[in-house]
C-alpha atoms as a PDB file:
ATOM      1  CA  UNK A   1     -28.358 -46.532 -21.483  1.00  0.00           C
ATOM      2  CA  UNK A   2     -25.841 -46.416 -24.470  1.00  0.00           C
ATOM      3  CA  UNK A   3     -27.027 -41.881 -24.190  1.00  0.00           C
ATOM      4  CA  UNK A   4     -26.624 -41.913 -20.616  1.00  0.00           C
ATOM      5  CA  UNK A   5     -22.947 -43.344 -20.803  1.00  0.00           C
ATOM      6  CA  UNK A   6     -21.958 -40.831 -23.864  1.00  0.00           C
ATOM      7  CA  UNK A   7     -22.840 -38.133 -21.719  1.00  0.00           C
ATOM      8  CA  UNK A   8     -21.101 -39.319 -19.102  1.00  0.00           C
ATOM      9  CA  UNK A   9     -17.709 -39.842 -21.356  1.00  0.00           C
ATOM     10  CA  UNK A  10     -18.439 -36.344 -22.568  1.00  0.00           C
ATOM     11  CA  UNK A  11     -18.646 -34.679 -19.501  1.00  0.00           C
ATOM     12  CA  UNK A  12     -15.665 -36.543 -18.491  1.00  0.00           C
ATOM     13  CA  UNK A  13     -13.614 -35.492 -20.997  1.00  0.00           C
ATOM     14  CA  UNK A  14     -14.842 -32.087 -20.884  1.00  0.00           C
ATOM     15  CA  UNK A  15     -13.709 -31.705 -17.198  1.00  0.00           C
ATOM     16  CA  UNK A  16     -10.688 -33.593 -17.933  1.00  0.00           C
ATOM     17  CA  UNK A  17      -9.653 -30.694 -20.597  1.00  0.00           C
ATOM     18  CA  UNK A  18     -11.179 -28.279 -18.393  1.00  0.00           C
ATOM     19  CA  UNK A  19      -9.286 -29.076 -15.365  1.00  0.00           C
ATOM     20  CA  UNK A  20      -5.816 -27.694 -16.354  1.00  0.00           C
ATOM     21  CA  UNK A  21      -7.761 -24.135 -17.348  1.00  0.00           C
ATOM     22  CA  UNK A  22      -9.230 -23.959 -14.048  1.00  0.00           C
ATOM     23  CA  UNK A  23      -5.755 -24.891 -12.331  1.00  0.00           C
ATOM     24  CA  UNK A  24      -4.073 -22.200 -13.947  1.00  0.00           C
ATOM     25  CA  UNK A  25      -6.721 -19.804 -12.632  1.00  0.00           C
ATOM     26  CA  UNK A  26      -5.484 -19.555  -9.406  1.00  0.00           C
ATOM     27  CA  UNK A  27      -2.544 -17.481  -8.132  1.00  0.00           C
ATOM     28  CA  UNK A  28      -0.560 -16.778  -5.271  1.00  0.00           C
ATOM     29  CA  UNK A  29      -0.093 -13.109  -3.781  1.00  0.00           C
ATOM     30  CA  UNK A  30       2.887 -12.472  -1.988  1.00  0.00           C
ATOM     31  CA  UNK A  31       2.625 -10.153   1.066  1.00  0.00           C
ATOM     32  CA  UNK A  32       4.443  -7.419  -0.769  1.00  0.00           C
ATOM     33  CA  UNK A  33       2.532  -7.667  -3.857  1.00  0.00           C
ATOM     34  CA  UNK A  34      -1.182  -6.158  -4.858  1.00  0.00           C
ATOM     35  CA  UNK A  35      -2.863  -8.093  -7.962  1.00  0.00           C
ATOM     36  CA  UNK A  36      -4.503  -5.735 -10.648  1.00  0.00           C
ATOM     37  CA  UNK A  37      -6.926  -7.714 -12.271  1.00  0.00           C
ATOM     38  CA  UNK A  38      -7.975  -6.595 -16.275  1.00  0.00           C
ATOM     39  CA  UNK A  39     -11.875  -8.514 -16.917  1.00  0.00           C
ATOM     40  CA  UNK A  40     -12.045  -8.099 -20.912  1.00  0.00           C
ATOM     41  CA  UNK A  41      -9.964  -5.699 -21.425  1.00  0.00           C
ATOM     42  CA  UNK A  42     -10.738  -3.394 -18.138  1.00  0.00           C
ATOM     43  CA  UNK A  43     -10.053  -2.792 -14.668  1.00  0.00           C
ATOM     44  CA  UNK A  44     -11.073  -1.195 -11.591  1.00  0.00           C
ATOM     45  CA  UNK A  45     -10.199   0.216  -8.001  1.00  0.00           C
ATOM     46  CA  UNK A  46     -12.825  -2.840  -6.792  1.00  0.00           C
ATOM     47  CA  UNK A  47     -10.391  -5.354  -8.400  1.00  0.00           C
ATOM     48  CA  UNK A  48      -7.460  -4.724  -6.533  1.00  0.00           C
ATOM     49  CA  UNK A  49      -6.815  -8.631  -5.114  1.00  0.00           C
ATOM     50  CA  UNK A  50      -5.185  -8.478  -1.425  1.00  0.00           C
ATOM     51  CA  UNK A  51      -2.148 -11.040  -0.403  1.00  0.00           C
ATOM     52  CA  UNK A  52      -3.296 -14.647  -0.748  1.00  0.00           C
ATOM     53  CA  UNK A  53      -4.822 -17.192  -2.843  1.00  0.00           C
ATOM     54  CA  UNK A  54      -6.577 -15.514  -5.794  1.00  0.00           C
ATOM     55  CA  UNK A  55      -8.552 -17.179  -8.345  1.00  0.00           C
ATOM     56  CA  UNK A  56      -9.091 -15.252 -11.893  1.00  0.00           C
ATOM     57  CA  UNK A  57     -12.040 -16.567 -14.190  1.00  0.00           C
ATOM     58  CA  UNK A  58      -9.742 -18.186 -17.460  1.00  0.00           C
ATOM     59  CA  UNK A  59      -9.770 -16.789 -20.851  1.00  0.00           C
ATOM     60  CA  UNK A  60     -11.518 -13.428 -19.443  1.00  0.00           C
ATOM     61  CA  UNK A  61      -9.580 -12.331 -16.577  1.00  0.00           C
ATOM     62  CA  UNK A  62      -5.899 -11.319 -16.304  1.00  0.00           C
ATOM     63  CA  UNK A  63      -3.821 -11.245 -13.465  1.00  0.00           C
ATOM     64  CA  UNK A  64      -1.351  -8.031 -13.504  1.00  0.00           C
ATOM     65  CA  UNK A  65       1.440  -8.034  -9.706  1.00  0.00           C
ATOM     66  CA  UNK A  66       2.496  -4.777  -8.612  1.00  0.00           C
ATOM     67  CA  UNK A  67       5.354  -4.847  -6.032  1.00  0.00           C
ATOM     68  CA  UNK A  68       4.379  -2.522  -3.453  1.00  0.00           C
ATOM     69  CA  UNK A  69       8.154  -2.041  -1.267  1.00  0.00           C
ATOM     70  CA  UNK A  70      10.346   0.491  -1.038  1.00  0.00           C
ATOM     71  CA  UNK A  71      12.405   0.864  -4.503  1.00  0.00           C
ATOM     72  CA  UNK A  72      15.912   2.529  -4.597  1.00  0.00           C
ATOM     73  CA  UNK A  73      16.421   4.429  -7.390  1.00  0.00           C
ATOM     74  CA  UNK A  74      20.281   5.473  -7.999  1.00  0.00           C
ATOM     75  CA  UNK A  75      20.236   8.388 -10.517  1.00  0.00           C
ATOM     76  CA  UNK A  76      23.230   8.447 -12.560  1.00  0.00           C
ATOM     77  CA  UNK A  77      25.590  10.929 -12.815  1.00  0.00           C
ATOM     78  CA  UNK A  78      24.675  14.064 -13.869  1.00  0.00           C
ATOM     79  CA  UNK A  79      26.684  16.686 -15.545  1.00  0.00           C
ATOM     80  CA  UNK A  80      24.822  20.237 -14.196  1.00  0.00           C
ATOM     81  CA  UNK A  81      26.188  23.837 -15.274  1.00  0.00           C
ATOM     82  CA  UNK A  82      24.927  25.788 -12.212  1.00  0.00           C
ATOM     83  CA  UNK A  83      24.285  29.623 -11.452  1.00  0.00           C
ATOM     84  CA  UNK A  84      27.484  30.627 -11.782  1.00  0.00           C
ATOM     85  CA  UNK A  85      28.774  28.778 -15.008  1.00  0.00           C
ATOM     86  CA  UNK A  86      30.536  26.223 -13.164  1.00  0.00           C
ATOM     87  CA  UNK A  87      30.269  22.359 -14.951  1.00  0.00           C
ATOM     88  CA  UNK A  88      29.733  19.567 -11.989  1.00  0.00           C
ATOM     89  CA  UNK A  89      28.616  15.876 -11.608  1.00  0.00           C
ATOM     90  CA  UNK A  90      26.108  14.731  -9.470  1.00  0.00           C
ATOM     91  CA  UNK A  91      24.375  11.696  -8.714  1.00  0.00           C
ATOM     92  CA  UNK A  92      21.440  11.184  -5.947  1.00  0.00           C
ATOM     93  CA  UNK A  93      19.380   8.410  -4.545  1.00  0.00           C
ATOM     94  CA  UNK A  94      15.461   8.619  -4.790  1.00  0.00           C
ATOM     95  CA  UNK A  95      13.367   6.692  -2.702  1.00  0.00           C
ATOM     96  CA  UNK A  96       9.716   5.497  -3.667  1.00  0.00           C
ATOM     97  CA  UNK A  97       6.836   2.781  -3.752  1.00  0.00           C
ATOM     98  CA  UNK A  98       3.838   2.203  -5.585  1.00  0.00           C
ATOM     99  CA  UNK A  99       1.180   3.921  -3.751  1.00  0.00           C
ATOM    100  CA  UNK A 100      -2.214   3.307  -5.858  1.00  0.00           C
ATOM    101  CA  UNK A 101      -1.036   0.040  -8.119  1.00  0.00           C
ATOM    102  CA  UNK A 102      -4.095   0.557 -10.602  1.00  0.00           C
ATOM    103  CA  UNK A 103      -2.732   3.930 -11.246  1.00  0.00           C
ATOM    104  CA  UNK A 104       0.485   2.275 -11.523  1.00  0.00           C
ATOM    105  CA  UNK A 105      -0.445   0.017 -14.471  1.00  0.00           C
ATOM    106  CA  UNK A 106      -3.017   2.147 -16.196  1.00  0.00           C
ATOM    107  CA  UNK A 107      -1.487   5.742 -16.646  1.00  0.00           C
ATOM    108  CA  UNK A 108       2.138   4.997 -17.225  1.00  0.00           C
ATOM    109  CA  UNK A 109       3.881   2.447 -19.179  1.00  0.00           C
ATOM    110  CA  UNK A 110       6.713   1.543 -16.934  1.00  0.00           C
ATOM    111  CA  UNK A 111       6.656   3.818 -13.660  1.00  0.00           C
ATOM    112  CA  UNK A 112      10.177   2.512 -12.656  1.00  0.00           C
ATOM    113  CA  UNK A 113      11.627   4.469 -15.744  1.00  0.00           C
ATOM    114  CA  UNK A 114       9.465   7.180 -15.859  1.00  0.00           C
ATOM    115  CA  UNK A 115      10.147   8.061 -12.324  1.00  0.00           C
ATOM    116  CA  UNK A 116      14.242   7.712 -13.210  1.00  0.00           C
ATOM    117  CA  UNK A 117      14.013   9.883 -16.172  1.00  0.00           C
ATOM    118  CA  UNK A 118      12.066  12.219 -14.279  1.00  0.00           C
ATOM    119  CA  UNK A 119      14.382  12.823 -11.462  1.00  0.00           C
ATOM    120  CA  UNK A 120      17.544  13.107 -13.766  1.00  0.00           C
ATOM    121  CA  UNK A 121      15.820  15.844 -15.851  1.00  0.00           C
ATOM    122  CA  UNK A 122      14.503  17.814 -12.499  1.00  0.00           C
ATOM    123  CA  UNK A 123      17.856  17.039 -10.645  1.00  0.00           C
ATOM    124  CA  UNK A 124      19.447  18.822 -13.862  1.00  0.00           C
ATOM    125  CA  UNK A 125      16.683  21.664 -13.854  1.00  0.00           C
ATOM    126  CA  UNK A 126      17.059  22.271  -9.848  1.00  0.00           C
ATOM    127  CA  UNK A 127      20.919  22.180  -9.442  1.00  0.00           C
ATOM    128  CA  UNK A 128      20.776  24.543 -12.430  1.00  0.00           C
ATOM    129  CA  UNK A 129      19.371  27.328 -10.728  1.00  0.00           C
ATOM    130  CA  UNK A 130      22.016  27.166  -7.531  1.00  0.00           C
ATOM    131  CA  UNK A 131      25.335  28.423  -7.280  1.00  0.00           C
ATOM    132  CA  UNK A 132      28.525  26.331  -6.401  1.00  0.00           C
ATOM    133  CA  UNK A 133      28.648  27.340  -3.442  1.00  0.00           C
ATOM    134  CA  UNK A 134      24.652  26.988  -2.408  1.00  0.00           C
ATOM    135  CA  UNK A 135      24.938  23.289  -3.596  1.00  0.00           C
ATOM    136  CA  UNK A 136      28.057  22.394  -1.520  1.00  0.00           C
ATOM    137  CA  UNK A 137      26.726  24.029   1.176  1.00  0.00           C
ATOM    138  CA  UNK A 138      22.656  23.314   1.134  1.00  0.00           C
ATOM    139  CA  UNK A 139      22.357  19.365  -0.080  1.00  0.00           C
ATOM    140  CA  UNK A 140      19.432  19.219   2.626  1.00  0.00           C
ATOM    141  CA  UNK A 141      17.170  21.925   1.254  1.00  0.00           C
ATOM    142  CA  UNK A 142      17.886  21.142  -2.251  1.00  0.00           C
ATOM    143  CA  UNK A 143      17.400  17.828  -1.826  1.00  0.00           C
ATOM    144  CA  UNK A 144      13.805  18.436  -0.210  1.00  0.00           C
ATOM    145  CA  UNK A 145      12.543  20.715  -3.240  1.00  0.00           C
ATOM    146  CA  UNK A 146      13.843  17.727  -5.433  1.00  0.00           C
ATOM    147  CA  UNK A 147      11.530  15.614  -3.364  1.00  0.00           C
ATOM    148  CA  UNK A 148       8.847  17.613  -3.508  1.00  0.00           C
ATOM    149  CA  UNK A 149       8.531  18.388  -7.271  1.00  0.00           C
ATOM    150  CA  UNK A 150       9.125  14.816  -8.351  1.00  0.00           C
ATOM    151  CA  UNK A 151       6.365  13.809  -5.888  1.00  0.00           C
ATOM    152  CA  UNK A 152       4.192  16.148  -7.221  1.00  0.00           C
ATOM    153  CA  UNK A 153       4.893  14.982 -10.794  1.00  0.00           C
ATOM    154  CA  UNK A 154       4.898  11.150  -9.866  1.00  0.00           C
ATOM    155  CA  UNK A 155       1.475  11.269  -7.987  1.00  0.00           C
ATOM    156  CA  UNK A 156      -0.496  11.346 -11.151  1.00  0.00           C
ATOM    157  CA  UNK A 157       0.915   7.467 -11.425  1.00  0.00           C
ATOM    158  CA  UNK A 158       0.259   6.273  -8.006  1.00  0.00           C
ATOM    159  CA  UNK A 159       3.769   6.692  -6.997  1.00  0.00           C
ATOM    160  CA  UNK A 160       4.806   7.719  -3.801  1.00  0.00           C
ATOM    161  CA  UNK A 161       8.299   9.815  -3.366  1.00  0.00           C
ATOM    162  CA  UNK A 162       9.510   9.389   0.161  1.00  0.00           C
ATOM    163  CA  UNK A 163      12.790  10.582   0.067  1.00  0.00           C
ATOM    164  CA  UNK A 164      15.522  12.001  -2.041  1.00  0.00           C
ATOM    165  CA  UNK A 165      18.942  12.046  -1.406  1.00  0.00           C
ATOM    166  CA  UNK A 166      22.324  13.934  -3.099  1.00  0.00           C
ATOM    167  CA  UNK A 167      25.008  11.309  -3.000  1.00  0.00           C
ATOM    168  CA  UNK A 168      27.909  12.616  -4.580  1.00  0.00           C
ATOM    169  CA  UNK A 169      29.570  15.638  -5.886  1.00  0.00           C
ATOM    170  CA  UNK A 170      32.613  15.882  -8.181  1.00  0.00           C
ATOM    171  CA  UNK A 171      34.024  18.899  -8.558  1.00  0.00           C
ATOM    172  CA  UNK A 172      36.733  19.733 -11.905  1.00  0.00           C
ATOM    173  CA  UNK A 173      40.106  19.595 -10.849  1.00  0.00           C
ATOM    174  CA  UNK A 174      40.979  23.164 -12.064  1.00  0.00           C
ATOM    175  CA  UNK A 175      37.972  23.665  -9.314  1.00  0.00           C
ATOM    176  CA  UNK A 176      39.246  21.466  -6.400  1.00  0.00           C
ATOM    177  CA  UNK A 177      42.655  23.434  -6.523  1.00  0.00           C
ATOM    178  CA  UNK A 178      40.971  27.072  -6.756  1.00  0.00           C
ATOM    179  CA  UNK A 179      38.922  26.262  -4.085  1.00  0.00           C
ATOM    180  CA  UNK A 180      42.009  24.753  -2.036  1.00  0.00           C
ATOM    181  CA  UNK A 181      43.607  27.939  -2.676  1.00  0.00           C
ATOM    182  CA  UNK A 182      40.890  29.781  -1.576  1.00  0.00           C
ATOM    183  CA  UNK A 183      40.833  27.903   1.589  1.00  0.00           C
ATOM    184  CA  UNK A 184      44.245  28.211   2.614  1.00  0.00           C
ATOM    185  CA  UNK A 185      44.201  31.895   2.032  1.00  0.00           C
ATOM    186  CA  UNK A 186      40.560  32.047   4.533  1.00  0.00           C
ATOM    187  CA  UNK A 187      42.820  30.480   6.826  1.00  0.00           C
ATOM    188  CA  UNK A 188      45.922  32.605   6.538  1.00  0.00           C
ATOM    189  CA  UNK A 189      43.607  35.552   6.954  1.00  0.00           C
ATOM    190  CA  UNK A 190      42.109  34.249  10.428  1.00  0.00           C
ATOM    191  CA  UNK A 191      45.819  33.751  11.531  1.00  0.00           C
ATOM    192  CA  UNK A 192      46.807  37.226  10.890  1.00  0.00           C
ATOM    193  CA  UNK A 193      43.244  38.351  12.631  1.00  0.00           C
ATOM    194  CA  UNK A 194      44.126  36.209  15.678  1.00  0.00           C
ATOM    195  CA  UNK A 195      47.389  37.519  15.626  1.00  0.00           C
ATOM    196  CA  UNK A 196      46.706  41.174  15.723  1.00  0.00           C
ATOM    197  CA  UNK A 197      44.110  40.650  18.761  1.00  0.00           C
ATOM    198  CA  UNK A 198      46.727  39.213  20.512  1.00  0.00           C
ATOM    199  CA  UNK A 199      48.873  42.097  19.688  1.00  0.00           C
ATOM    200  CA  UNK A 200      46.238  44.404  20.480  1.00  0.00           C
ATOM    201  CA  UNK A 201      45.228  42.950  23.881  1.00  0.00           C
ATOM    202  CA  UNK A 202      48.814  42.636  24.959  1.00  0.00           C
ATOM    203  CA  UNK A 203      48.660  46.602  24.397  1.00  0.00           C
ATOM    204  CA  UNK A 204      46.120  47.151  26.086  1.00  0.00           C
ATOM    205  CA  UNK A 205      47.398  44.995  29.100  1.00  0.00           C
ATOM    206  CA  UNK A 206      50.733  47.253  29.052  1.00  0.00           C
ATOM    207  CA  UNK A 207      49.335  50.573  28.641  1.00  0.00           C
ATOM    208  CA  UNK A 208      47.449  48.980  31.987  1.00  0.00           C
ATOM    209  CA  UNK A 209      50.578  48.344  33.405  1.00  0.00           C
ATOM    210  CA  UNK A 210      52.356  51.149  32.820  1.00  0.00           C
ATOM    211  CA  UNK A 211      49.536  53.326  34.362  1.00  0.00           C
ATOM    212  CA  UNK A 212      49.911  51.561  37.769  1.00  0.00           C
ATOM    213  CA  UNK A 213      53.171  51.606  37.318  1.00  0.00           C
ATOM    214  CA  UNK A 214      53.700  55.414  36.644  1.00  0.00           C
ATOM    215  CA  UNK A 215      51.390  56.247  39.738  1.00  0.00           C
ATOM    216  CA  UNK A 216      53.721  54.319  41.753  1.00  0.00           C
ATOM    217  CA  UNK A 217      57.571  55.137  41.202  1.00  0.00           C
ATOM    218  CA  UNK A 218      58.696  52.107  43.993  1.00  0.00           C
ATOM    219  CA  UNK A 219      56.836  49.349  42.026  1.00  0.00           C
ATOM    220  CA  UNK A 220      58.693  50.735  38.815  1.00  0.00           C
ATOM    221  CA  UNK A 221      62.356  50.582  40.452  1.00  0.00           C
ATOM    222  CA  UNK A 222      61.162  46.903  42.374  1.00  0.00           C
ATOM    223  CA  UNK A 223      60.489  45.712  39.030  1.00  0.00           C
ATOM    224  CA  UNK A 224      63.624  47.148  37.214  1.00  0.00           C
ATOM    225  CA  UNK A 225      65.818  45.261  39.633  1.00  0.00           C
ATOM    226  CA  UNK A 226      63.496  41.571  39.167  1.00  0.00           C
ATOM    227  CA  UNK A 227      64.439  42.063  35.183  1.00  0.00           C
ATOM    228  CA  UNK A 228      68.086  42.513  36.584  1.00  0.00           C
ATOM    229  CA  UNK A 229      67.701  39.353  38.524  1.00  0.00           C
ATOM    230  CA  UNK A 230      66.156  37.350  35.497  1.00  0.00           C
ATOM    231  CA  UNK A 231      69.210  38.874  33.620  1.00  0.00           C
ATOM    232  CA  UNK A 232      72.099  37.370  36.095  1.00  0.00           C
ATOM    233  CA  UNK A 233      70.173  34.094  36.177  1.00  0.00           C
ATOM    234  CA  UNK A 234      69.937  32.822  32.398  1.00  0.00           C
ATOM    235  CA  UNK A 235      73.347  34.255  31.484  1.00  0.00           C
ATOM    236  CA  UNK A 236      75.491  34.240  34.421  1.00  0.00           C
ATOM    237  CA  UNK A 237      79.132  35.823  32.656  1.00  0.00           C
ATOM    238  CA  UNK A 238      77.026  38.884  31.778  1.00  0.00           C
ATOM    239  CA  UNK A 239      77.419  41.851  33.489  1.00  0.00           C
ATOM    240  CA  UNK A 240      75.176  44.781  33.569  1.00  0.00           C
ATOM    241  CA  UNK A 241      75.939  48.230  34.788  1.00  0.00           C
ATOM    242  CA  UNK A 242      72.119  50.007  35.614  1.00  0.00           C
ATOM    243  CA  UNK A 243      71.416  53.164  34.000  1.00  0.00           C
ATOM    244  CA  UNK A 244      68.430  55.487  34.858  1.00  0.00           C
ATOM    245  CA  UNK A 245      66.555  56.245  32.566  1.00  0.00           C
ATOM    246  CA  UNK A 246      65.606  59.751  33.597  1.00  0.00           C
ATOM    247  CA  UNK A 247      69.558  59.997  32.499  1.00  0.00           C
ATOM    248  CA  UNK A 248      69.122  59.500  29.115  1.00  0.00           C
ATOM    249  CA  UNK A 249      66.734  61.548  28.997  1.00  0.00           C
ATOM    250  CA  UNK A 250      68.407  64.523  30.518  1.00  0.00           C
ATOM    251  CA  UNK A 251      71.366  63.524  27.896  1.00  0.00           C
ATOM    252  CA  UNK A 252      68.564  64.252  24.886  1.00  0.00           C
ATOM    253  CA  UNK A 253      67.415  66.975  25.950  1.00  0.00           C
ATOM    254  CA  UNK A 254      70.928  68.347  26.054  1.00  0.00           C
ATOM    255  CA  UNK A 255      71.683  67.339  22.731  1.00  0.00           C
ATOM    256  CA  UNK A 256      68.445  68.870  21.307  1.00  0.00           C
ATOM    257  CA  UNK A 257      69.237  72.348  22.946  1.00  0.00           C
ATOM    258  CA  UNK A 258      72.483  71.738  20.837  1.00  0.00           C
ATOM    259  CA  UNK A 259      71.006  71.129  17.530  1.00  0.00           C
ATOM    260  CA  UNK A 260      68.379  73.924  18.069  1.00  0.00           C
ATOM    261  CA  UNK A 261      71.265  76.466  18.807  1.00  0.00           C
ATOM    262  CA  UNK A 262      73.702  75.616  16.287  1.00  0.00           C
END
């Protein structure tokens, strides 16, 4: 009896101490979470634990949570010397998730900084290779190759690239006003463009007008007397005394028999 109530004690006890063990085997998953579990030391794709209430075995099994969302990464500024020797700062957004967590944990220390370091050295490497104006101009298609060669790089440790994004450029000031310059003289030129097609349309419309008006010598006198009447209308003390032309013309020609003879 006195053997059969030590064991009992003992087993109590042993329960009792192993109670707060067992407890702290259990975990909770949250939805956005995967749990990598390491059993002496190792791990595998089969151990991946889904959203929930897990339990680990104590003392051999350890619980490792991945979170699985959408992580913004804001690169910091860059300073880039591109194509054409010109020094600029740019910062971009990259966005990614944890696409195979045991790769995650296994093949890279901390994937959040490796991934950051990553894109500022290939954000450097890319920009380098474009011009000024090819950066200004083509954020969209640089910013895909951006995404595709830190995907490519970032795969190897179960990290998905979804997007990447050029946020801001800053431009030297010596810059800003050259290319101010630059634009007000583009616009100055399509001013004096505009204005000589004007000019040369309006040409083209009087040499039309003067041909119908040559092949008929009524319209030409009908409309010499209208600019009369538009004359005596806006300034009413003026007064004009018409003069054919054909007169002044008969006057030169005089005068240039004069010339030729003397």
């Amino acid at each position: 009896m006195e053997i059969a109530t030590c064991f009992v004690v003992f087993f109590g006890i042993a329960a009792f101490l192993a109670f707060p063990a067992i407890l702290k085997g259990f975990y909770i998953i949250n939805q956005y979470e995967r749990g990598i579990v390491f059993r002496l030391g190792r791990v595998e794709q089969s151990q991946v634990r889904e959203p929930g209430l897990t339990f680990v075995f104590p003392f051999v099994d350890r619980l490792v949570k991945i979170d699985i969302r959408t992580v913004t990464l804001d690169v910091p500024p860059q300073e880039v010397i591109t194509k054409d020797n010109v020094t600029i700062k740019v910062n971009a957004v990259v966005y990614f998730h944890v696409q195979n967590p045991v790769d995650a944990v296994i093949r890279v220390a901390n994937y959040y900084s490796a991934t950051s370091l990553y894109a500022q050295t290939t954000l450097r490497n890319i920009l380098g290779q474009h011009e000024l104006d090819e950066v200004l101009a083509e954020r969209t298609k640089i910013a895909d190759s951006l995404e595709a060669i830190i995907d490519k790089k970032t795969d190897e440790w179960g990290i998905k690239v979804t997007a990447v994004e050029i946020k801001d450029i800053e431009l030297p000031a010596e810059m800003q006003r050259a290319m101010a310059r630059q634009a007000e003289a583009e616009r100055e030129r399509r001013a004096k463009i505009i204005a000589a097609d004007g000019e040369h349309q309006s040409a083209q419309r009087l040499q039309e007008a003067a041909s119908v008006l040559a092949q008929t010598p009524e319209a030409m006198q009908l409309r010499y007397l209208q600019t009369l009447l538009e004359i005596g209308v806006e300034n009413s003390t003026t007064v004009v005394f018409p003069l054919p032309i054909e007169l002044t013309t008969g006057f030169q020609k005089i005068l240039n028999r004069r010339n030729d003879a003397g």
